[in-house]
C-alpha atoms as a PDB file:
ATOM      1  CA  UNK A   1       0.000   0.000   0.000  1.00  0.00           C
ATOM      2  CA  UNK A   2       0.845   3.580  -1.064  1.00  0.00           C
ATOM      3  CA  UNK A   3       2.246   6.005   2.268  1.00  0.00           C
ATOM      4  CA  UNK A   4      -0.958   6.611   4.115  1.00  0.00           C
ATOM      5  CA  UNK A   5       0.944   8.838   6.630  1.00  0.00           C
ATOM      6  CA  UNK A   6      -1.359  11.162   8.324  1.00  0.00           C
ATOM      7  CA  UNK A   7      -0.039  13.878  10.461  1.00  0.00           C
ATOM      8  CA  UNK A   8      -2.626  15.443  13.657  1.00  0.00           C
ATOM      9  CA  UNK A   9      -1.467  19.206  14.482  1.00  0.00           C
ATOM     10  CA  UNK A  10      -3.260  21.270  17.193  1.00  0.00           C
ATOM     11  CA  UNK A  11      -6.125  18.491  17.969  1.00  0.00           C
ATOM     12  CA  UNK A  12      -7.375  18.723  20.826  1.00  0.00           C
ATOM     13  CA  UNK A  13      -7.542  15.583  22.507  1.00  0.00           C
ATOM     14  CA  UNK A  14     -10.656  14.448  22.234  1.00  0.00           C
ATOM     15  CA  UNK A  15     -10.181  14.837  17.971  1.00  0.00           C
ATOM     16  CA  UNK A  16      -7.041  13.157  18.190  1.00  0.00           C
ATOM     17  CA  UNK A  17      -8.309  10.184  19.464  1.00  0.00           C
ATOM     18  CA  UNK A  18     -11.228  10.123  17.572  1.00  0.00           C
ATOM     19  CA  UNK A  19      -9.368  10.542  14.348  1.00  0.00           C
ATOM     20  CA  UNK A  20      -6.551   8.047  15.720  1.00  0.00           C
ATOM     21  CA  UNK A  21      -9.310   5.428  16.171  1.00  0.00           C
ATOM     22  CA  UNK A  22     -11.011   5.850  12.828  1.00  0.00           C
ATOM     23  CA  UNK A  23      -7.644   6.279  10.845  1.00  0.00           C
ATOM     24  CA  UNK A  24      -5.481   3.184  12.220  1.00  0.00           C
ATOM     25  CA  UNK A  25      -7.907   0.731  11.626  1.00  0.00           C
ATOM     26  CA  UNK A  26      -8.811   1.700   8.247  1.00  0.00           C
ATOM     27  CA  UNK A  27      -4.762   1.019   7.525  1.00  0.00           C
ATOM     28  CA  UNK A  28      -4.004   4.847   7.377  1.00  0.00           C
ATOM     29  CA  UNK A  29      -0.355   5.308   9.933  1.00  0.00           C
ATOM     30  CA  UNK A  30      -0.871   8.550  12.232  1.00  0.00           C
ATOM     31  CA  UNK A  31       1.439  10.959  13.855  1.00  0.00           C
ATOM     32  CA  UNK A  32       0.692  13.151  16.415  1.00  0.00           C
ATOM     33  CA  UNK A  33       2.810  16.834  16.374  1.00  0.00           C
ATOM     34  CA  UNK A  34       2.629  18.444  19.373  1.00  0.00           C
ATOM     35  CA  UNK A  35       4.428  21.005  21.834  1.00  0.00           C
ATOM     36  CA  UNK A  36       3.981  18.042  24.804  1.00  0.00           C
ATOM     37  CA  UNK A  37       5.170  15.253  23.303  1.00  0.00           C
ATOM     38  CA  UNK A  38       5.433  13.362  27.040  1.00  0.00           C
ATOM     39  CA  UNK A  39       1.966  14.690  28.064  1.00  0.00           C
ATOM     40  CA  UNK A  40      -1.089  12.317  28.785  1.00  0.00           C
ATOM     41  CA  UNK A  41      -2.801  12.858  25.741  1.00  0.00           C
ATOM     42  CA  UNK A  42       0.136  12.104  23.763  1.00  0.00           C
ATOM     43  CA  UNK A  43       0.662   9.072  25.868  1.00  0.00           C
ATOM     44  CA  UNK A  44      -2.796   8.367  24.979  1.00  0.00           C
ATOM     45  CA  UNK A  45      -2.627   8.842  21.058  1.00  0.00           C
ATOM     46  CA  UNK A  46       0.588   6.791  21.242  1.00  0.00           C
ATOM     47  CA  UNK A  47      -0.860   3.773  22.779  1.00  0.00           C
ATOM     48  CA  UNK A  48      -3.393   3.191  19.886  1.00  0.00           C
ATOM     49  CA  UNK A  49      -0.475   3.205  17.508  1.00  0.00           C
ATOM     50  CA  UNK A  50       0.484   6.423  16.221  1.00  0.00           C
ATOM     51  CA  UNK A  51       4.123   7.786  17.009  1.00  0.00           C
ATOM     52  CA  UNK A  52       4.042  11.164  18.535  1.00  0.00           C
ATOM     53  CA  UNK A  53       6.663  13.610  17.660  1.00  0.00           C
ATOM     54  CA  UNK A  54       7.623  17.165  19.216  1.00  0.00           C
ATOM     55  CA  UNK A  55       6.500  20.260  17.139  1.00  0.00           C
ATOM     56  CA  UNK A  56       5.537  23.742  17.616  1.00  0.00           C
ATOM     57  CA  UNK A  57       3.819  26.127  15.008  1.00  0.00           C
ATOM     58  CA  UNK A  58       5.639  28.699  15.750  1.00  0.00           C
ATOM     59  CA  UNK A  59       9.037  26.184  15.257  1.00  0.00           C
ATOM     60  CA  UNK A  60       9.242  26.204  11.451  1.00  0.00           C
ATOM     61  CA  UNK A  61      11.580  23.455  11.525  1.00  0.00           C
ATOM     62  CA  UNK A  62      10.145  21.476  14.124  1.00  0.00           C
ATOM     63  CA  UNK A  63       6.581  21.659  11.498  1.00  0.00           C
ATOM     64  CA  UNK A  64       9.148  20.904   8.972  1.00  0.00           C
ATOM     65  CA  UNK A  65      10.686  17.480  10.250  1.00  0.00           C
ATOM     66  CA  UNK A  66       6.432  16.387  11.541  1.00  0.00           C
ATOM     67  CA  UNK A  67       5.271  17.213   8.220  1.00  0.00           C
ATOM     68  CA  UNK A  68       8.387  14.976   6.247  1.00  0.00           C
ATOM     69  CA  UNK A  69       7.040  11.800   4.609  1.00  0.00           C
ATOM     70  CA  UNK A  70       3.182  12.334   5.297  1.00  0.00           C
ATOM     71  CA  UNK A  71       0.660  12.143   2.985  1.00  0.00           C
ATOM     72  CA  UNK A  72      -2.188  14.019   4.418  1.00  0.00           C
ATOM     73  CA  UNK A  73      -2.449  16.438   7.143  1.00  0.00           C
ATOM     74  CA  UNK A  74      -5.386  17.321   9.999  1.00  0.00           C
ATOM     75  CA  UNK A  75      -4.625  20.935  11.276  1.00  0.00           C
ATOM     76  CA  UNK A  76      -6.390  22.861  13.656  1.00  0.00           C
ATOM     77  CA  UNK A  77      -5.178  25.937  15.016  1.00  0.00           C
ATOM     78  CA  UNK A  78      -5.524  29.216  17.332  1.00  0.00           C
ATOM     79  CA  UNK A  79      -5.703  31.317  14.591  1.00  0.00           C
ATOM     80  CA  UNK A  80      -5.785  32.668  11.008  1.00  0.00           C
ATOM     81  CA  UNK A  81      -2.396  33.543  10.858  1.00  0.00           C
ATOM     82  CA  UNK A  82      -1.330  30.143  12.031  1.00  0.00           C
ATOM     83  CA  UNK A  83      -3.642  28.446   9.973  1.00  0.00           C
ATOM     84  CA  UNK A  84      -2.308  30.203   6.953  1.00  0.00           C
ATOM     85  CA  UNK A  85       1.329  29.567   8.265  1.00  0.00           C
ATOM     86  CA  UNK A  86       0.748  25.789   8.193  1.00  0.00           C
ATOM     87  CA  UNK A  87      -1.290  26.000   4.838  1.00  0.00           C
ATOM     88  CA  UNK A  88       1.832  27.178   3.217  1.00  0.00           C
ATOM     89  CA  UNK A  89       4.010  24.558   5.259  1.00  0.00           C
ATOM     90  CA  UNK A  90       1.759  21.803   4.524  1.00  0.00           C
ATOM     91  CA  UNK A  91       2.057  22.876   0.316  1.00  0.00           C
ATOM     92  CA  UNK A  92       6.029  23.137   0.892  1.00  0.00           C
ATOM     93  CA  UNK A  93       6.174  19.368   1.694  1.00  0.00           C
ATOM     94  CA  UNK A  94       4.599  18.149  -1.001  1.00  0.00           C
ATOM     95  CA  UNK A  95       1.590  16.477   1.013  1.00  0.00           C
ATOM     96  CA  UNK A  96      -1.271  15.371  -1.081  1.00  0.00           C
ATOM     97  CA  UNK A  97      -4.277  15.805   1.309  1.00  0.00           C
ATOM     98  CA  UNK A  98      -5.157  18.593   3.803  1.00  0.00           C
ATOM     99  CA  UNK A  99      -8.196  18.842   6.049  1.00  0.00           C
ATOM    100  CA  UNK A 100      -8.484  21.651   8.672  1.00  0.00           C
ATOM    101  CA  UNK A 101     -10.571  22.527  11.502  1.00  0.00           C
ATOM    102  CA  UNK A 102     -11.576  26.421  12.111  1.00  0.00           C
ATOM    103  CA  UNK A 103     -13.705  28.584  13.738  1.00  0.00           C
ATOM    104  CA  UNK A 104     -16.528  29.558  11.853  1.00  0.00           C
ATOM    105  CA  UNK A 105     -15.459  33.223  10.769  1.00  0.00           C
ATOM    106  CA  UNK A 106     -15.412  35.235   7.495  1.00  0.00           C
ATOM    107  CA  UNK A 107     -11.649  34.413   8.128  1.00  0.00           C
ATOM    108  CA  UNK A 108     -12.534  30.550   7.791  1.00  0.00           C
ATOM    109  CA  UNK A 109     -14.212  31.231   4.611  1.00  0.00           C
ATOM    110  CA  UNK A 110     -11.344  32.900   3.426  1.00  0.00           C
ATOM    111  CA  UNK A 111      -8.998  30.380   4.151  1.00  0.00           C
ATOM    112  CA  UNK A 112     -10.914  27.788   2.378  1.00  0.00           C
ATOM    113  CA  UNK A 113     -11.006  30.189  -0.566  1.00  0.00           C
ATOM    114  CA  UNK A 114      -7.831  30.266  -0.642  1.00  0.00           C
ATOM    115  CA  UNK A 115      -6.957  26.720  -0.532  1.00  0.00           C
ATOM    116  CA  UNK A 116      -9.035  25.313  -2.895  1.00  0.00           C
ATOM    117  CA  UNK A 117      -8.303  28.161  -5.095  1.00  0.00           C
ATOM    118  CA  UNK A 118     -11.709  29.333  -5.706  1.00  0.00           C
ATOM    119  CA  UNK A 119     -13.049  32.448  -4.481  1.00  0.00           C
ATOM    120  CA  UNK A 120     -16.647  32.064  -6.587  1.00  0.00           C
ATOM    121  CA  UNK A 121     -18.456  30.189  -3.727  1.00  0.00           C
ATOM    122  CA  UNK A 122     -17.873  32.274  -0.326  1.00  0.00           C
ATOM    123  CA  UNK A 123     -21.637  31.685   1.168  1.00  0.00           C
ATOM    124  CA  UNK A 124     -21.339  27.895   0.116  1.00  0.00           C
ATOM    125  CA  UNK A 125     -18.071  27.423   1.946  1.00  0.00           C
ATOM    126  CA  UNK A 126     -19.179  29.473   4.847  1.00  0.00           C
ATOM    127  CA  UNK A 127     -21.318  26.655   5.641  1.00  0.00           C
ATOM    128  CA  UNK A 128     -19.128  23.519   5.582  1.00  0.00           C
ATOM    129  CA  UNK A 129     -17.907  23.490   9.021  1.00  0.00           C
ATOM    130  CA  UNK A 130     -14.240  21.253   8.088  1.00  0.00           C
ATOM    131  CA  UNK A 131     -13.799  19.910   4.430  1.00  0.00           C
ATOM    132  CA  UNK A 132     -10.656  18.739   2.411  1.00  0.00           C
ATOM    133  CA  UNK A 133      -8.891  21.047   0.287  1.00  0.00           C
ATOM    134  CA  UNK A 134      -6.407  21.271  -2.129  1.00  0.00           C
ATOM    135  CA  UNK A 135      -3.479  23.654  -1.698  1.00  0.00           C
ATOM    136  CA  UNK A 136      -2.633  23.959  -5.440  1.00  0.00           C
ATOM    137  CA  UNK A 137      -3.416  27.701  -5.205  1.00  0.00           C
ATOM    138  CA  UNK A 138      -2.245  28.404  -1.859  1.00  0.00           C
ATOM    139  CA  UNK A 139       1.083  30.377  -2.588  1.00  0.00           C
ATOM    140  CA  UNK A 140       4.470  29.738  -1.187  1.00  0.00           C
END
């Protein structure tokens, strides 16, 4: 099978396990990037399977090295200017897949607009609460 690396940044723990439960067992390998890599929630992750690795948005490198070798990516962040941070990160390293989690602002819609490269549909992408997108548009 084809990498099926996916990479969890700024989950909180209850999405982490969630999406570590439904990912593993559909044969997809998860990795956890986080600031507390020895914390209970990453103990928790861990011991369903995924490896857990120490990374900090504001650590370029550190997002760097987490994002290396993945093939999809689950982001979630404080805000828009981290979101757009790791939306250029995530398009740096090549990774096929990107889903995100925001709140819902005219900041989220613009986000989305900008990673899916189409700014035609505002209202209809207000209303999708998380949704993949592809980051072909999303400059460097």
């Amino acid at each position: 099978m084809k990498n099926r690396l996916i990479l969890l940044i700024g989950t909180t723990a209850e999405e982490g396990e969630s999406l570590t439960r439904r990912l593993i067992p559909r044969g997809f390998d998860v990795r956890l990037a986080t600031p507390a890599p020895d914390s209970p929630f990453a103990q928790s992750i861990r011991s369903l399977g995924a490896e857990v690795v120490g990374a900090d948005l504001d650590d370029r490198a550190s997002i760097d090295a987490a994002l290396r070798g993945c093939w999809g990516v689950f982001g979630a962040t404080e805000s828009t200017q981290q979101q757009l941070a790791l939306i250029r990160m995530v398009k740096a390293a090549d990774v096929e897949e990107f889903a995100c989690r925001l709140p819902r602002t005219s900041a989220d819609v613009t986000i989305r607009a900008e990673v899916d490269g189409n700014d035609n549909n505002r209202e209809g992408l207000a209303n999708q609460r998380s949704r993949p997108g592809r980051l072909a548009e999303v400059p460097a």
